[in-house]
N, C-alpha and C. Protein backbone atom coordinates (compact mmCIF):
# COMPACT_ATOMS: atom_id res chain seq x y z
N UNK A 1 103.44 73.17 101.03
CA UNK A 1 102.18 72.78 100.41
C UNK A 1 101.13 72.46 101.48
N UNK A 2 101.28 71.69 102.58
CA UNK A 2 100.59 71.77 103.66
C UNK A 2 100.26 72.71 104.21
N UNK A 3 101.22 73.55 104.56
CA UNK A 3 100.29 74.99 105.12
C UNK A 3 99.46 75.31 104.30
N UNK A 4 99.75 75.62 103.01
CA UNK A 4 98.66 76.61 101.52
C UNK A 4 97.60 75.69 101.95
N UNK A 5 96.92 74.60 102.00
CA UNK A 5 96.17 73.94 101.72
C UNK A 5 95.29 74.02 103.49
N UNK A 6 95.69 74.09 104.69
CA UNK A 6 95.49 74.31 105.67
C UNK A 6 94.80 75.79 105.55
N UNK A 7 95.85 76.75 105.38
CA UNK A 7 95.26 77.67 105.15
C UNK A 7 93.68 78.31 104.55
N UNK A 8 93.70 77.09 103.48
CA UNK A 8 92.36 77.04 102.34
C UNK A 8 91.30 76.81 102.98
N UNK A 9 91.80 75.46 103.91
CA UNK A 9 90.62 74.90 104.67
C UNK A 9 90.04 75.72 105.42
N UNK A 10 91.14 76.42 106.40
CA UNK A 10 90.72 77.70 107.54
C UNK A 10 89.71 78.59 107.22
N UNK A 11 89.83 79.06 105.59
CA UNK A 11 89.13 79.89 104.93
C UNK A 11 87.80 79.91 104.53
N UNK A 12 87.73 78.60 104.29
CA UNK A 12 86.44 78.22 103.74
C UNK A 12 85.81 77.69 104.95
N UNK A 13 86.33 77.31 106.08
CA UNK A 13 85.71 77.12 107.85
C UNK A 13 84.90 78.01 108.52
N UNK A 14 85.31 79.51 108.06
CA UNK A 14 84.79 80.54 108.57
C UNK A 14 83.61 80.98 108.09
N UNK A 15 82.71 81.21 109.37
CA UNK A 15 81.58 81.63 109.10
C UNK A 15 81.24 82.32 108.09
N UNK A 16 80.24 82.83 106.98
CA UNK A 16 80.07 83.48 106.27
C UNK A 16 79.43 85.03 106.89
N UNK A 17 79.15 86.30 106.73
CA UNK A 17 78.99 87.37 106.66
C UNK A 17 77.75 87.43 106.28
N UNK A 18 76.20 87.59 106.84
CA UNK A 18 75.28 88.05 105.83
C UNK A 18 75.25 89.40 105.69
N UNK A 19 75.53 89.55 104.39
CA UNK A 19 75.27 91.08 103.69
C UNK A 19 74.13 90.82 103.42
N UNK A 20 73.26 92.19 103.35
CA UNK A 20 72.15 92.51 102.85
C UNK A 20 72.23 93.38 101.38
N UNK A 21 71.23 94.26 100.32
CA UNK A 21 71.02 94.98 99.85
C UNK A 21 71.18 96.06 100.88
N UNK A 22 71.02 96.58 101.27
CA UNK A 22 71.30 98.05 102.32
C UNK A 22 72.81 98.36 102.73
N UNK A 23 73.27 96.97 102.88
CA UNK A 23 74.64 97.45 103.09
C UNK A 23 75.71 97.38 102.05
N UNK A 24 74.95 96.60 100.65
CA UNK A 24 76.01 97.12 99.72
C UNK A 24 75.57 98.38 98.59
N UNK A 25 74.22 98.74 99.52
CA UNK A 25 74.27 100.37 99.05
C UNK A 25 74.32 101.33 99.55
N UNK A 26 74.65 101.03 100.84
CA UNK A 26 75.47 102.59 101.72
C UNK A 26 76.27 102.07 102.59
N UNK A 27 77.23 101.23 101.92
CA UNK A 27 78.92 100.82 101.94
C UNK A 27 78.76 100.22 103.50
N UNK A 28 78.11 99.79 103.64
CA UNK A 28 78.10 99.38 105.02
C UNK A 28 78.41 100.17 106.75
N UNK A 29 77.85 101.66 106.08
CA UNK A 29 78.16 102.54 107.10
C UNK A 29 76.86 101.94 108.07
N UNK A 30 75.92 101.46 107.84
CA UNK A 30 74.68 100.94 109.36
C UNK A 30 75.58 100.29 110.07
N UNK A 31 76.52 99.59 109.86
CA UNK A 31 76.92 98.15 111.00
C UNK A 31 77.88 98.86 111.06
N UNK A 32 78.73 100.69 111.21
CA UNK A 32 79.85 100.85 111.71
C UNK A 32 80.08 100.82 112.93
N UNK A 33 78.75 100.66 113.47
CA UNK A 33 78.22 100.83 115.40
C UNK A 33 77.84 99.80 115.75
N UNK A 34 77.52 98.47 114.84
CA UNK A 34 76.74 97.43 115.54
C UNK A 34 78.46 96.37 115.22
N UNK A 35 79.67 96.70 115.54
CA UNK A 35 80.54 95.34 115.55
C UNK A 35 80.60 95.19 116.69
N UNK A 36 80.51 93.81 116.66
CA UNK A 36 80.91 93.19 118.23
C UNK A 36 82.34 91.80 117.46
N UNK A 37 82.50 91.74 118.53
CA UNK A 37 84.05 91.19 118.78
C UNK A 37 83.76 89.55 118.74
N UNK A 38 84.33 88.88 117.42
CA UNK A 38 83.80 87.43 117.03
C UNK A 38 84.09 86.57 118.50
N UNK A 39 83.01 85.24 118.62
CA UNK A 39 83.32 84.77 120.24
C UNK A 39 83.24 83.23 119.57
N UNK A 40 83.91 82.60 120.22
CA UNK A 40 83.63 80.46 120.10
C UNK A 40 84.40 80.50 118.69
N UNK A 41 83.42 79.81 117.73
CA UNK A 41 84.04 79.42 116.41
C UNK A 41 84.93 80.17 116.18
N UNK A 42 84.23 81.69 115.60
CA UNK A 42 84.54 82.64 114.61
C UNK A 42 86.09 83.09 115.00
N UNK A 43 85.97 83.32 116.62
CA UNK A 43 86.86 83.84 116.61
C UNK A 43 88.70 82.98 117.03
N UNK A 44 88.27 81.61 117.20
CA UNK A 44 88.86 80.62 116.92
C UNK A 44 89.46 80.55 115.02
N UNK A 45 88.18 80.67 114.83
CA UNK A 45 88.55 80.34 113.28
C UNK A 45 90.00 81.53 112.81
N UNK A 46 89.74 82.93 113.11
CA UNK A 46 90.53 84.05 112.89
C UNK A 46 91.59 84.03 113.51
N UNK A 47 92.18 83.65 115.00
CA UNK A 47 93.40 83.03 115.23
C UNK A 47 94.05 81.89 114.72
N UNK A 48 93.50 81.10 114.06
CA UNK A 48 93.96 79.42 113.16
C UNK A 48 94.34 80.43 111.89
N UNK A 49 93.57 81.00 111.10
CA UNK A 49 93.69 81.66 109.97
C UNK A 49 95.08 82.33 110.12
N UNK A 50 95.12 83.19 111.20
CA UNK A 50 96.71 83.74 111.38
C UNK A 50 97.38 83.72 111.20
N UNK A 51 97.38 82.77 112.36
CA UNK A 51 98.90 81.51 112.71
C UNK A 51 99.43 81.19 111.78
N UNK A 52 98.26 80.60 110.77
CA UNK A 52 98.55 80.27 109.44
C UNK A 52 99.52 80.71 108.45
N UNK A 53 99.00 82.14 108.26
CA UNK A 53 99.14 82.90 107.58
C UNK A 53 100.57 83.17 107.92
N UNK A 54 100.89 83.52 109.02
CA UNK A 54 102.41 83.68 109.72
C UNK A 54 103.29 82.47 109.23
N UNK A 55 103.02 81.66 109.40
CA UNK A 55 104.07 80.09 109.24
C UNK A 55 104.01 80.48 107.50
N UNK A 56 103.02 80.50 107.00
CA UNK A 56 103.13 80.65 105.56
C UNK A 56 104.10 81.70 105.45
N UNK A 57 104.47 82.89 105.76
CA UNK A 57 105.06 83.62 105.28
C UNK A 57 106.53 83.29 105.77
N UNK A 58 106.14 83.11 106.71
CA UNK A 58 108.15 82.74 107.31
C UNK A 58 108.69 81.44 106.86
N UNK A 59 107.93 80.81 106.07
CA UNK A 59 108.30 79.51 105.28
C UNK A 59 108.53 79.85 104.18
N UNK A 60 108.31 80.86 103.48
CA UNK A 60 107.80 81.45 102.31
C UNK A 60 109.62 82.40 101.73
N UNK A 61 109.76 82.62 102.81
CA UNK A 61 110.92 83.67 103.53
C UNK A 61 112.48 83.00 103.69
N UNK A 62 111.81 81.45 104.20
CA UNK A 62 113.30 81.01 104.49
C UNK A 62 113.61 79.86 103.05
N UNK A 63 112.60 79.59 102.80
CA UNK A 63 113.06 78.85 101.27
C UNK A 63 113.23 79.74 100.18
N UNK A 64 112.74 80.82 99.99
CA UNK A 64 113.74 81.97 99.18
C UNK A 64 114.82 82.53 99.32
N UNK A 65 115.09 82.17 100.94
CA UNK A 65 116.88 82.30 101.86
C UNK A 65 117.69 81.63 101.41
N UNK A 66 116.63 80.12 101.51
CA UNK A 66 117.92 78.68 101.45
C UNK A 66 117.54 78.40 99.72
N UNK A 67 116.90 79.15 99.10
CA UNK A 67 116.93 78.88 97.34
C UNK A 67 118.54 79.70 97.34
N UNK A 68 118.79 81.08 97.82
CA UNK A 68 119.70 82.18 97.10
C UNK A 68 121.09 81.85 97.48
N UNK A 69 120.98 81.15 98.87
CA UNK A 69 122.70 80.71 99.08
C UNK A 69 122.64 79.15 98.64
């Protein structure tokens, strides 16, 4: 329950995305040339999110192990 809820937080931590009108009408092919590589927060935030995400699943994994024996 701590991780899920960690996880949540991580989620809602992360910077938001401004979309425009232009890019949700030509699928966002303008910015297929303008990504650059998240730096400080963002990209802090996306390794925490991970990690996360990892412990969640291998927790997820071994209590459906130790539910079956």
């Amino acid at each position: 329950m701590i991780v899920s809820v960690l996880i949540i937080i991580a989620v809602m931590m992360q910077p938001a995305k401004n979309d425009n009108a232009s890019t949700a009408l030509s699928g966002g092919a303008a910015d297929l040339f303008n990504k650059q590589k998240p730096r400080g927060f963002e990209a802090f935030m996306q390794k925490v999110t991970a990690v996360l995400g990892v412990i969640f699943f291998v927790l997820s994994l071994a209590l459906v192990y130790l539910s079956s024996h």
